[in-house]
C-alpha atoms as a PDB file:
ATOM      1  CA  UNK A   1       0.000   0.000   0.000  1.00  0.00           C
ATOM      2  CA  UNK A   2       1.004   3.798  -0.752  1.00  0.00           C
ATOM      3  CA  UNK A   3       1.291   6.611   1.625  1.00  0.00           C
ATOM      4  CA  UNK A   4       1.032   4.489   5.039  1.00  0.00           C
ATOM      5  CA  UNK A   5       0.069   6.494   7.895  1.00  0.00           C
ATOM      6  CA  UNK A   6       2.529   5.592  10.617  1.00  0.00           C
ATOM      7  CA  UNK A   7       0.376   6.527  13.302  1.00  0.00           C
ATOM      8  CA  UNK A   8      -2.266   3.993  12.619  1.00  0.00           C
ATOM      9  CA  UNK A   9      -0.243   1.299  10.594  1.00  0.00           C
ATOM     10  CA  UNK A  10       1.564   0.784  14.068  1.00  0.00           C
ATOM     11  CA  UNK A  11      -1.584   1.412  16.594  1.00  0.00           C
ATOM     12  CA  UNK A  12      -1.252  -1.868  18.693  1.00  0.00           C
ATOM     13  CA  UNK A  13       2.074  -1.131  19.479  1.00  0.00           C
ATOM     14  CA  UNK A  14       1.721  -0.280  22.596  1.00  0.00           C
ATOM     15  CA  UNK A  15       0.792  -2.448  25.716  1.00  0.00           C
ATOM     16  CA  UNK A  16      -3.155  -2.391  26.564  1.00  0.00           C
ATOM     17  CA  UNK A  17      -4.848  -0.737  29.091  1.00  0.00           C
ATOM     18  CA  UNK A  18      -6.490  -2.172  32.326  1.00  0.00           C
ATOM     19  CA  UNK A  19      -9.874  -0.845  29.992  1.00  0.00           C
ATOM     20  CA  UNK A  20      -8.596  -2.333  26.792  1.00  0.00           C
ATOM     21  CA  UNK A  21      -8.633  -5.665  28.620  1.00  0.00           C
ATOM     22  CA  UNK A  22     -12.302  -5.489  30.210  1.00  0.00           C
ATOM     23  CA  UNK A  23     -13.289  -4.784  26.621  1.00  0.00           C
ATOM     24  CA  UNK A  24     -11.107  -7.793  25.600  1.00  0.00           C
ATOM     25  CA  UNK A  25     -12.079 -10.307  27.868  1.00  0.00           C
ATOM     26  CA  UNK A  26     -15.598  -9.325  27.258  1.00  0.00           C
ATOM     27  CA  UNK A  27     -14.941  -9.693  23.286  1.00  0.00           C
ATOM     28  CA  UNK A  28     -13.324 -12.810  24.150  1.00  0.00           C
ATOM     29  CA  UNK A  29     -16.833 -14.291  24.897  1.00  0.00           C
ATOM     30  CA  UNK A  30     -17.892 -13.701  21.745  1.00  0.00           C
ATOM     31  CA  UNK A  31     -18.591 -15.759  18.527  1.00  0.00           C
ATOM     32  CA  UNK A  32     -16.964 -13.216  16.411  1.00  0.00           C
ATOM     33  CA  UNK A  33     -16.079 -13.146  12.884  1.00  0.00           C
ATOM     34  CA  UNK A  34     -13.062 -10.369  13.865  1.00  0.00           C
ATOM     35  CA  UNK A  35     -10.142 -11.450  16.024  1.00  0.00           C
ATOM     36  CA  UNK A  36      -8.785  -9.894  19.246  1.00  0.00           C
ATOM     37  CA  UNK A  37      -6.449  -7.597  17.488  1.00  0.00           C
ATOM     38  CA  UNK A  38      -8.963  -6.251  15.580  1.00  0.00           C
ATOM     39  CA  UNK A  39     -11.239  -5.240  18.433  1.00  0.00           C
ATOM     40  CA  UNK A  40      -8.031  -3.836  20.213  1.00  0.00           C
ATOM     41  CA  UNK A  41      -7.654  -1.268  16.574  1.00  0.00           C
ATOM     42  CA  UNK A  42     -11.552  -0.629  16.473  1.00  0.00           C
ATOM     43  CA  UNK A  43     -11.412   0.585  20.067  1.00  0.00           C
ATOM     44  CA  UNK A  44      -8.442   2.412  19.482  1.00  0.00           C
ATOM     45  CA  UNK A  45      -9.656   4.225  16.305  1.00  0.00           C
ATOM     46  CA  UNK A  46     -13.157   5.008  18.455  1.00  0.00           C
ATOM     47  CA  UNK A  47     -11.321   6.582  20.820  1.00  0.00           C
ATOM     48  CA  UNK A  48      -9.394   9.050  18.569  1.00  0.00           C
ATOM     49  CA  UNK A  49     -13.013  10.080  18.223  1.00  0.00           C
ATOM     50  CA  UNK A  50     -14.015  13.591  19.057  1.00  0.00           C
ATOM     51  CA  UNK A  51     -16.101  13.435  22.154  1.00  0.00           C
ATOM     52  CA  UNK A  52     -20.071  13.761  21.280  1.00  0.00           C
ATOM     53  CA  UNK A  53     -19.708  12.484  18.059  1.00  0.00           C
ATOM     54  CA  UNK A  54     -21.093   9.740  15.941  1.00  0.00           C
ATOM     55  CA  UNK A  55     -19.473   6.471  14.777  1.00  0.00           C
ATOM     56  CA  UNK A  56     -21.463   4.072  12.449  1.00  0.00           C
ATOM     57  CA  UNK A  57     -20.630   0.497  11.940  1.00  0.00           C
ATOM     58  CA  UNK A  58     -22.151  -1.064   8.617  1.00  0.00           C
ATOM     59  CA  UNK A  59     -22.251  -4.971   9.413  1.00  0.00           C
ATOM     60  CA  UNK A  60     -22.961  -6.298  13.154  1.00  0.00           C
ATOM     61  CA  UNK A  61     -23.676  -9.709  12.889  1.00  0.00           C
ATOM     62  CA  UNK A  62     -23.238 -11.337  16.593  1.00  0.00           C
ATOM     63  CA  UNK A  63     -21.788  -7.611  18.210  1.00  0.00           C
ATOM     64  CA  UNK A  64     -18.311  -8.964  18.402  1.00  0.00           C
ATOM     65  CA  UNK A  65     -16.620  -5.143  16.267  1.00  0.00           C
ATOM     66  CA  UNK A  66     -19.980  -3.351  18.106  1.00  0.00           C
ATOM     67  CA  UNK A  67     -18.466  -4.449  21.925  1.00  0.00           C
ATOM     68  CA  UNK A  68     -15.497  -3.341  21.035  1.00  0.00           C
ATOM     69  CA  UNK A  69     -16.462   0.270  19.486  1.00  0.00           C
ATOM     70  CA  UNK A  70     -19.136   0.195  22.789  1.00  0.00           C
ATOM     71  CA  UNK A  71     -16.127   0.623  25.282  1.00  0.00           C
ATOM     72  CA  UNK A  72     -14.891   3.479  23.329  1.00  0.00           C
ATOM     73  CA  UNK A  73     -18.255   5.075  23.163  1.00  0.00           C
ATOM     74  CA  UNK A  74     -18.874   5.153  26.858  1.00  0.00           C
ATOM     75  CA  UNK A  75     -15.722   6.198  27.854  1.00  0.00           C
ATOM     76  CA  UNK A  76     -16.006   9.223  24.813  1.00  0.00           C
ATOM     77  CA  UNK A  77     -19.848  10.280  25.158  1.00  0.00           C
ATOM     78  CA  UNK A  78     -20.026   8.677  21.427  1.00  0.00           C
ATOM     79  CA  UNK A  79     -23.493   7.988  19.943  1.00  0.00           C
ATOM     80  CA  UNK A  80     -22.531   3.791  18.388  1.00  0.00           C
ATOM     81  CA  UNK A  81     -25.441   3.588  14.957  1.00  0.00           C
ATOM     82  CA  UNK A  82     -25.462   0.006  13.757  1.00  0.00           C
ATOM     83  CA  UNK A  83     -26.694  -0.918  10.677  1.00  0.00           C
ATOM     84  CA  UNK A  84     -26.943  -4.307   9.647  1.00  0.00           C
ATOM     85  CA  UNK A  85     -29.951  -7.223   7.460  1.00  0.00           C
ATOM     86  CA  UNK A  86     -29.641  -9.530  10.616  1.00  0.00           C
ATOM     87  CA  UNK A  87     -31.793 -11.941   8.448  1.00  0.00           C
ATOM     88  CA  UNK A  88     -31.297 -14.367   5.630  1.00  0.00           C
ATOM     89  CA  UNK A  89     -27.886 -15.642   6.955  1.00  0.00           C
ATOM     90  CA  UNK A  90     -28.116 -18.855   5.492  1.00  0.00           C
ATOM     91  CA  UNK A  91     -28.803 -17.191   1.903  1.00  0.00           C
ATOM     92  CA  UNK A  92     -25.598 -15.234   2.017  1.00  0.00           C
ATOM     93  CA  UNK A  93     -22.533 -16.518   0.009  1.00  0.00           C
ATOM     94  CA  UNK A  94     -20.477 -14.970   2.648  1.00  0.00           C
ATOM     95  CA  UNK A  95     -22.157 -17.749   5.473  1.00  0.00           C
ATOM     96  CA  UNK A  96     -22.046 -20.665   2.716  1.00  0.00           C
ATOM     97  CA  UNK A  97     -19.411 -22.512   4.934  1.00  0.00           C
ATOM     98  CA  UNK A  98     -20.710 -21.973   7.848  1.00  0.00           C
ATOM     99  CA  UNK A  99     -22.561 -24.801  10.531  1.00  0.00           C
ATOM    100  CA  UNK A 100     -26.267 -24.158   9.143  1.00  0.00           C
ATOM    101  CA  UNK A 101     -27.758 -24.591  12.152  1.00  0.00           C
ATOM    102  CA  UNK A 102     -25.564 -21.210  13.955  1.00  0.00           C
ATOM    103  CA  UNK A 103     -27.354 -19.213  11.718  1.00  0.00           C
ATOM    104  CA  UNK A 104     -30.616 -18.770  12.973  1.00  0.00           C
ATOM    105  CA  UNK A 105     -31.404 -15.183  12.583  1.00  0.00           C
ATOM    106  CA  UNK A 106     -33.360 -14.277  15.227  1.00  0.00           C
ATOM    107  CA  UNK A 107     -31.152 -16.285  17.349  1.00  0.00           C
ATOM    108  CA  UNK A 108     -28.276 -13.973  16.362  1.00  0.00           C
ATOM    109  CA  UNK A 109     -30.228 -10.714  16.819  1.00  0.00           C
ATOM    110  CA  UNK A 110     -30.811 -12.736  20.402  1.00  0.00           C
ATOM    111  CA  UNK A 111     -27.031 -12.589  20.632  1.00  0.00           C
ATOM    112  CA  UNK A 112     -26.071  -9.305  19.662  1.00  0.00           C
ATOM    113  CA  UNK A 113     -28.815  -7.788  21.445  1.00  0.00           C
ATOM    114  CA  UNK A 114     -27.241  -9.622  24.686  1.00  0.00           C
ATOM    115  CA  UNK A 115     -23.411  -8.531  23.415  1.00  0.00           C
ATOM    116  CA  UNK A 116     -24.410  -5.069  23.379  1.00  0.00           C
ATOM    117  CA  UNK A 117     -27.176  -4.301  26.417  1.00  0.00           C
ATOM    118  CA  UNK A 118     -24.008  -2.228  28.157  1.00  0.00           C
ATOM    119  CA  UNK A 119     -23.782  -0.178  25.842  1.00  0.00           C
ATOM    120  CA  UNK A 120     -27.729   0.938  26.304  1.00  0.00           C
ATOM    121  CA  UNK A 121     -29.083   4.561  24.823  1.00  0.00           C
ATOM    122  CA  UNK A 122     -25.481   5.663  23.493  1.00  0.00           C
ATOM    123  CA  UNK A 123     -26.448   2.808  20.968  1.00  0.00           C
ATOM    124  CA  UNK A 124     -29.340   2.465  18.182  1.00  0.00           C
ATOM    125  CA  UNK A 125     -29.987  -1.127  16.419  1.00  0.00           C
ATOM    126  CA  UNK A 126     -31.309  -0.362  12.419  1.00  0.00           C
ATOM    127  CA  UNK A 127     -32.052  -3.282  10.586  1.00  0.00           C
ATOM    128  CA  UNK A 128     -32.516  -3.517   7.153  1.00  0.00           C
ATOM    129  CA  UNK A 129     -30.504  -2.728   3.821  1.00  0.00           C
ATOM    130  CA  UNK A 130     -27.629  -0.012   4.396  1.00  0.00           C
ATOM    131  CA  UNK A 131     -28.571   2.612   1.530  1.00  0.00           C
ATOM    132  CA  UNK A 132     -32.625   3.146   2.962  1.00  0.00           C
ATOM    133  CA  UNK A 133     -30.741   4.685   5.797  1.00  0.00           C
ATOM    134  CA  UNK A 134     -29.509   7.708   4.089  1.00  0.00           C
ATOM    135  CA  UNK A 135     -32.619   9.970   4.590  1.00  0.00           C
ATOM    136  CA  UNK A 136     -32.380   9.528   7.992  1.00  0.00           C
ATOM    137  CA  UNK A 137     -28.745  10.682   8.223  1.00  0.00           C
ATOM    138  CA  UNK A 138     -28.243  13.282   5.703  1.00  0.00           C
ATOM    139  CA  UNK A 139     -24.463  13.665   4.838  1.00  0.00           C
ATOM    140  CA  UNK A 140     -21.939  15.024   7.093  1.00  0.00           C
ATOM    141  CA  UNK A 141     -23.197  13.238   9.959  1.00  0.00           C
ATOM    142  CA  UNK A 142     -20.261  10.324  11.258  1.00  0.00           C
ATOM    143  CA  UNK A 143     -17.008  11.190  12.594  1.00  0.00           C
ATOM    144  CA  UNK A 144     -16.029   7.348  11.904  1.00  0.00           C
ATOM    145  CA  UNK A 145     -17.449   4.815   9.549  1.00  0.00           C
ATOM    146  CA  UNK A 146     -16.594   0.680   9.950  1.00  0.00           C
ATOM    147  CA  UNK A 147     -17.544  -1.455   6.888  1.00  0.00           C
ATOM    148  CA  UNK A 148     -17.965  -4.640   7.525  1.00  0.00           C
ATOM    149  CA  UNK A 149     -21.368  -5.878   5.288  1.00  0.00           C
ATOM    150  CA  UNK A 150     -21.289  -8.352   2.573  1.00  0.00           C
ATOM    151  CA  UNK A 151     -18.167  -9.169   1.210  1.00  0.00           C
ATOM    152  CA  UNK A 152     -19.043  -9.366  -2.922  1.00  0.00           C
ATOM    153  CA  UNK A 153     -17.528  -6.441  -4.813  1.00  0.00           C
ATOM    154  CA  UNK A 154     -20.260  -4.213  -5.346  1.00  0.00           C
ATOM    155  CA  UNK A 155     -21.521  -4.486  -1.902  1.00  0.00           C
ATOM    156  CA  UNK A 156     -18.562  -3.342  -0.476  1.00  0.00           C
ATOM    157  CA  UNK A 157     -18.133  -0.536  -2.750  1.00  0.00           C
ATOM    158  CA  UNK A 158     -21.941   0.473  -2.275  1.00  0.00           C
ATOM    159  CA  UNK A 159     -21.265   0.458   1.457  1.00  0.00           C
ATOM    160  CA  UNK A 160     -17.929   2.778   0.867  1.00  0.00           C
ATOM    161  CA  UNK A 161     -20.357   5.357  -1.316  1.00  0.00           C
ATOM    162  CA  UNK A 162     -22.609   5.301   2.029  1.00  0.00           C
ATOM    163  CA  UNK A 163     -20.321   6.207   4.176  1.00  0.00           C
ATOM    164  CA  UNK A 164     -18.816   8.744   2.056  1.00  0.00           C
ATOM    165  CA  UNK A 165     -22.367  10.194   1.628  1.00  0.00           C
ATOM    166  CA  UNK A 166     -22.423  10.310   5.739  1.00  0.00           C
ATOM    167  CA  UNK A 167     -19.094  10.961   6.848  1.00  0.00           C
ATOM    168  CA  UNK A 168     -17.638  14.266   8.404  1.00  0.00           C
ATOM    169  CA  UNK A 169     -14.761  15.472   6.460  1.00  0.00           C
ATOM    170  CA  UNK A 170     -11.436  14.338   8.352  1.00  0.00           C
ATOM    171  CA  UNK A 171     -13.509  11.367   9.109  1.00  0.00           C
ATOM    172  CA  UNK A 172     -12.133   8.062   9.427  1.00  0.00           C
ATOM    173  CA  UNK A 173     -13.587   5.379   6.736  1.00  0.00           C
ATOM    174  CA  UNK A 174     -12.341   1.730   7.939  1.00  0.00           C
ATOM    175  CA  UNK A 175     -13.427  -1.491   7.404  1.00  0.00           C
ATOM    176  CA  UNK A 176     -12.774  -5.329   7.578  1.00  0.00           C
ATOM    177  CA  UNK A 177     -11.354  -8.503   5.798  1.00  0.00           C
ATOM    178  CA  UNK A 178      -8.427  -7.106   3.757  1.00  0.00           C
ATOM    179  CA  UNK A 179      -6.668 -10.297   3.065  1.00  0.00           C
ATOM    180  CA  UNK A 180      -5.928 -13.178   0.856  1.00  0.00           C
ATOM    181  CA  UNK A 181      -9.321 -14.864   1.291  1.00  0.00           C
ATOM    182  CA  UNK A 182     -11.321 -11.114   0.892  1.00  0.00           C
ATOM    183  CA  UNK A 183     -10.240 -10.549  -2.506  1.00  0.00           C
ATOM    184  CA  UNK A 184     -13.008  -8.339  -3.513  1.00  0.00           C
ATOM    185  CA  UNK A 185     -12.481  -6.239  -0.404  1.00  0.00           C
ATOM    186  CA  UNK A 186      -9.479  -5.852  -1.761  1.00  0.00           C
ATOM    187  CA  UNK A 187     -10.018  -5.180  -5.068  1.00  0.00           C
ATOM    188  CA  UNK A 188     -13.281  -2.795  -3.666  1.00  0.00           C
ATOM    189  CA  UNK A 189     -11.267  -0.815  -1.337  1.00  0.00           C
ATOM    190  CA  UNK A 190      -7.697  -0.579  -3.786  1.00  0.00           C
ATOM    191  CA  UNK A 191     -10.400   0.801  -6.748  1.00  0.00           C
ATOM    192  CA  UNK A 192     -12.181   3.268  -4.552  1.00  0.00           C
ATOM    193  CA  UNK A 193      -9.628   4.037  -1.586  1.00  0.00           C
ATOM    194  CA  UNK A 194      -6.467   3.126  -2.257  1.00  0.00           C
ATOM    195  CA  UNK A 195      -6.281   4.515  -6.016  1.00  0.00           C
ATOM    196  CA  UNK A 196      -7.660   7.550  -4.858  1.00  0.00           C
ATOM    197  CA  UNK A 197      -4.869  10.580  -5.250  1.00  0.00           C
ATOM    198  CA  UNK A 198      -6.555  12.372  -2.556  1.00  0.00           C
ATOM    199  CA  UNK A 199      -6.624  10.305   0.126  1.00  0.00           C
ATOM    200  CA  UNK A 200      -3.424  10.717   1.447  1.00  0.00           C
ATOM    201  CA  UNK A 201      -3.637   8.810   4.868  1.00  0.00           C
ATOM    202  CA  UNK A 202      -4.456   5.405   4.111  1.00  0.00           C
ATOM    203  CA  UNK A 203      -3.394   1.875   4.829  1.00  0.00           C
ATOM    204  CA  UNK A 204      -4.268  -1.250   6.577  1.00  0.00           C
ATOM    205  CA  UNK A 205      -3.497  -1.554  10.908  1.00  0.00           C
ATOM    206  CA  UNK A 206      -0.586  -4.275  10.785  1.00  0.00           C
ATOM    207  CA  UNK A 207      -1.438  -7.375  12.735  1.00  0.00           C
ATOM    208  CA  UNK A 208      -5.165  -7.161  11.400  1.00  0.00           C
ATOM    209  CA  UNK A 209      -7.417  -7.058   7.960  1.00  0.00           C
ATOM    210  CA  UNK A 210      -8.714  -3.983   9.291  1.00  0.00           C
ATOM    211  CA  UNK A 211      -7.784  -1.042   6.247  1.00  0.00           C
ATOM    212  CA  UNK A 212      -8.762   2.744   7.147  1.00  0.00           C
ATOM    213  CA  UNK A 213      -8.576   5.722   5.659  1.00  0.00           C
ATOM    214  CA  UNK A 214      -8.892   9.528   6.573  1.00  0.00           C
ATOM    215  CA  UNK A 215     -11.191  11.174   4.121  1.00  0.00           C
ATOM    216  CA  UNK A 216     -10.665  14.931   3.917  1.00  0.00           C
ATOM    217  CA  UNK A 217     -13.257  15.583   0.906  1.00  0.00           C
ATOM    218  CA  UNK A 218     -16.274  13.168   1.277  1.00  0.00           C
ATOM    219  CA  UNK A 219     -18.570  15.080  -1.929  1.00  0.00           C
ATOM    220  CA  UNK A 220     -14.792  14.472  -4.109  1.00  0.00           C
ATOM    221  CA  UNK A 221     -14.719  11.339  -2.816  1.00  0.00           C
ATOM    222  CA  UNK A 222     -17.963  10.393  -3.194  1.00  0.00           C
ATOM    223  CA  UNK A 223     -18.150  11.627  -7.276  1.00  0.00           C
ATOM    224  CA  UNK A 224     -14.996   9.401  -8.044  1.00  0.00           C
ATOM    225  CA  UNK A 225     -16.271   6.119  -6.209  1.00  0.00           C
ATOM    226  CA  UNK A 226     -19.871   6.762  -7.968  1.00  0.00           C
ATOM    227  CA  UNK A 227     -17.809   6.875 -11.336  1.00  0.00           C
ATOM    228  CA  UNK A 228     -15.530   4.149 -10.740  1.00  0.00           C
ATOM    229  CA  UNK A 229     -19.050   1.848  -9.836  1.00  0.00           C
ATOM    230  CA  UNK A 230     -20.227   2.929 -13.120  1.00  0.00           C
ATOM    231  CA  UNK A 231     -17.435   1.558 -15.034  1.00  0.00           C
ATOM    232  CA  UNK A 232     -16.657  -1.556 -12.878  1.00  0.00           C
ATOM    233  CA  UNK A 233     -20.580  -2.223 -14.532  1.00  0.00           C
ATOM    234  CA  UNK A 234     -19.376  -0.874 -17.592  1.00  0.00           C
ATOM    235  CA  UNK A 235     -21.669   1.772 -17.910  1.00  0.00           C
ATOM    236  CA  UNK A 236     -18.745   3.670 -19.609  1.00  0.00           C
ATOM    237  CA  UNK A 237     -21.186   6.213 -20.836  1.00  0.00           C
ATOM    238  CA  UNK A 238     -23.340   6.706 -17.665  1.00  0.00           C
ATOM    239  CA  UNK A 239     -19.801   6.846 -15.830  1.00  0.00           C
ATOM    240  CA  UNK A 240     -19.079   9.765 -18.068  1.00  0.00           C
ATOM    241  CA  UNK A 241     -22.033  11.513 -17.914  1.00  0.00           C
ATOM    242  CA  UNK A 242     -21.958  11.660 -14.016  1.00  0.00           C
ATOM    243  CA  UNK A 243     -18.437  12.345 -13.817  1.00  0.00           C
ATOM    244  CA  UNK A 244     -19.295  15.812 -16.217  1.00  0.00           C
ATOM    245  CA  UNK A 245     -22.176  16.314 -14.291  1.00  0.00           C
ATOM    246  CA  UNK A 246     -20.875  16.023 -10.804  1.00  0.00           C
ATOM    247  CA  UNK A 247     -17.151  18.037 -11.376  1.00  0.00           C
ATOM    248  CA  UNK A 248     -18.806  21.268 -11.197  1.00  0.00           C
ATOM    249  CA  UNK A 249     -19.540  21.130  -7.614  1.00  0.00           C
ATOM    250  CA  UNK A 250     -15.926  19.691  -6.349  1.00  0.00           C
ATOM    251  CA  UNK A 251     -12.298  20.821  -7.083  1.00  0.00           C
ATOM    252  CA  UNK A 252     -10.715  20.408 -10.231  1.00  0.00           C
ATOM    253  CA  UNK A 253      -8.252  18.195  -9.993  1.00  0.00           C
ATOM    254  CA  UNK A 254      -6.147  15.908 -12.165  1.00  0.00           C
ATOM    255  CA  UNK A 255      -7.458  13.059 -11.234  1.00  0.00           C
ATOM    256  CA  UNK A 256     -10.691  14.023 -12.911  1.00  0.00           C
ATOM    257  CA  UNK A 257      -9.265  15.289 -16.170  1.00  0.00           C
ATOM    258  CA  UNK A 258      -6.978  11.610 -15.988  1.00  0.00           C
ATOM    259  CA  UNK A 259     -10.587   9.727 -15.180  1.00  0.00           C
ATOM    260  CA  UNK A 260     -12.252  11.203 -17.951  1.00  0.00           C
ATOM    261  CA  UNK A 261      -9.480  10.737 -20.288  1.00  0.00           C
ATOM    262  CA  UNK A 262      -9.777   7.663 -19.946  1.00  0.00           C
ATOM    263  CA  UNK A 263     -13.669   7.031 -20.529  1.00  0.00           C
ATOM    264  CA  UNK A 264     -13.383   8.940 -23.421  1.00  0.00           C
ATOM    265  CA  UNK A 265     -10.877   6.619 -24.800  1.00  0.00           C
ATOM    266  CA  UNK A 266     -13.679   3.875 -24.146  1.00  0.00           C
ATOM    267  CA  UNK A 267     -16.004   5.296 -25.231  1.00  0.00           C
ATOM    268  CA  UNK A 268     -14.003   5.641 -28.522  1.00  0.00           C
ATOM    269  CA  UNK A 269     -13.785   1.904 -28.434  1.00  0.00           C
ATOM    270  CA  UNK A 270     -17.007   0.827 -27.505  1.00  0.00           C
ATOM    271  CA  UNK A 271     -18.469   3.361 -30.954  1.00  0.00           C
ATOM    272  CA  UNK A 272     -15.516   1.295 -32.973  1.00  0.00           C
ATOM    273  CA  UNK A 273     -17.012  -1.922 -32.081  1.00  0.00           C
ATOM    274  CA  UNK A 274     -19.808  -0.863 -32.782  1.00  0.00           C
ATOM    275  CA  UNK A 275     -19.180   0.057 -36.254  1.00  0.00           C
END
């Protein structure tokens, strides 16, 4: 990865706290699809959090990421929104190798309702698809974002455009499963994140799969990963037209005048072809 972020590449360098390790032994009873390490970084980032502030988390399944971000919200007067289906589990590719029978839904809301009781009014439960959240937030609303939905390409870059949409700028945009096995987290977060010119403080947390990424201009942001969506679909011309449309309200940068190059050479193409 480009441009690593010292700071937060190397944030479990230093030896937890006698509060890191009530949050850890309480993760530790948890049938969690993130490891220790991982809910060491989440409470970490949480607590770089202004105090006051708002911190959503995109994917909750059992409350194993939510525990961890909890801590960090009592001890920082943070309001914790979670945002996740909690239904269908045994329809999702990313549960096909899972024990069946540990996927009762309401049995996991069960769980992660349990998980997550200390946390009480600092947190609110929304269940349902991420994007027919948006009109409740408005944009400008999180000073931290976790992504941690489904796993498929285009989920994971529909869940980045959401919490671009949402996030304060300066906010930090992280998420889950950046390794060998998540390739199109990967592939999601290198297209939309990594590639970007503009985010300059970027990286993944060493010892975990967690990425992050400190977004100073969400609307910029948010008109390159709605282009780059377009093509990966290869709606070349629709990617075009929105990238034209949307320029005028964000700075001009290269970047733009490269991405558009670009689509006009396939556009080019695609009218060759077609002749």
């Amino acid at each position: 990865m480009s441009k690593l972020d010292d700071r937060h590449k190397g944030l479990l360098d230093s030896e937890s706290t006698p509060e890191e390790l009530r949050m850890l032994e309480q993760f530790s009873g948890i049938d969690s699809l993130v490891i220790a390490d991982e809910a060491l970084a989440l409470y970490r980032l949480a607590m770089q959090q202004p105090s006051g502030s708002k911190v959503l988390e995109i994917g909750s399944y059992r409350g194993g990421s939510t525990v961890a971000i909890g801590h960090a919200a009592i001890r920082r007067d943070l309001r914790l929104f979670c945002i996740d289906k909690w239904a269908a589990y045994r329809d999702q590719s990313d549960f096909a190798n899972f024990d069946r029978k540990h996927l009762d839904d309401m049995r996991i809301v069960g769980e992660f309702i349990r998980n997550t009781d200390f946390i009480k009014e600092r947190l609110c439960m929304l269940r349902g698809e991420t994007a027919s959240f948006f009109g409740i937030f408005g944009s400008g609303i999180f000073s931290m974002v976790f992504v941690d939905g489904a796993h498929d390409y285009f989920s994971v870059v529909d869940d980045i455009i959401f919490s671009l949409k949402v996030i304060k700028p300066g906010g930090m945009l992280c998420g889950h499963d950046y390794h060998s096995a998540g390739l199109d987290v990967k592939k999601a977060v290198h297209d939309v994140i990594i590639n970007s010119d503009t985010i300059t403080v970027k990286g993944l947390v060493a010892k975990t799969s967690i990425w992050y990424a400190v977004v100073d201009d969400p609307p910029y942001e948010l008109l390159l990963a709605e282009t780059i969506r377009l093509m990966a679909n290869r709606d070349f011309r629709g990617a075009y037209s929105h990238l034209c449309e949307g320029s005028g309200g964000v700075r001009k940068t290269e970047e733009i005048e490269r991405l558009k190059r670009g689509l006009e050479q396939e556009l080019s193409n695609c009218n060759q072809q077609g002749n």
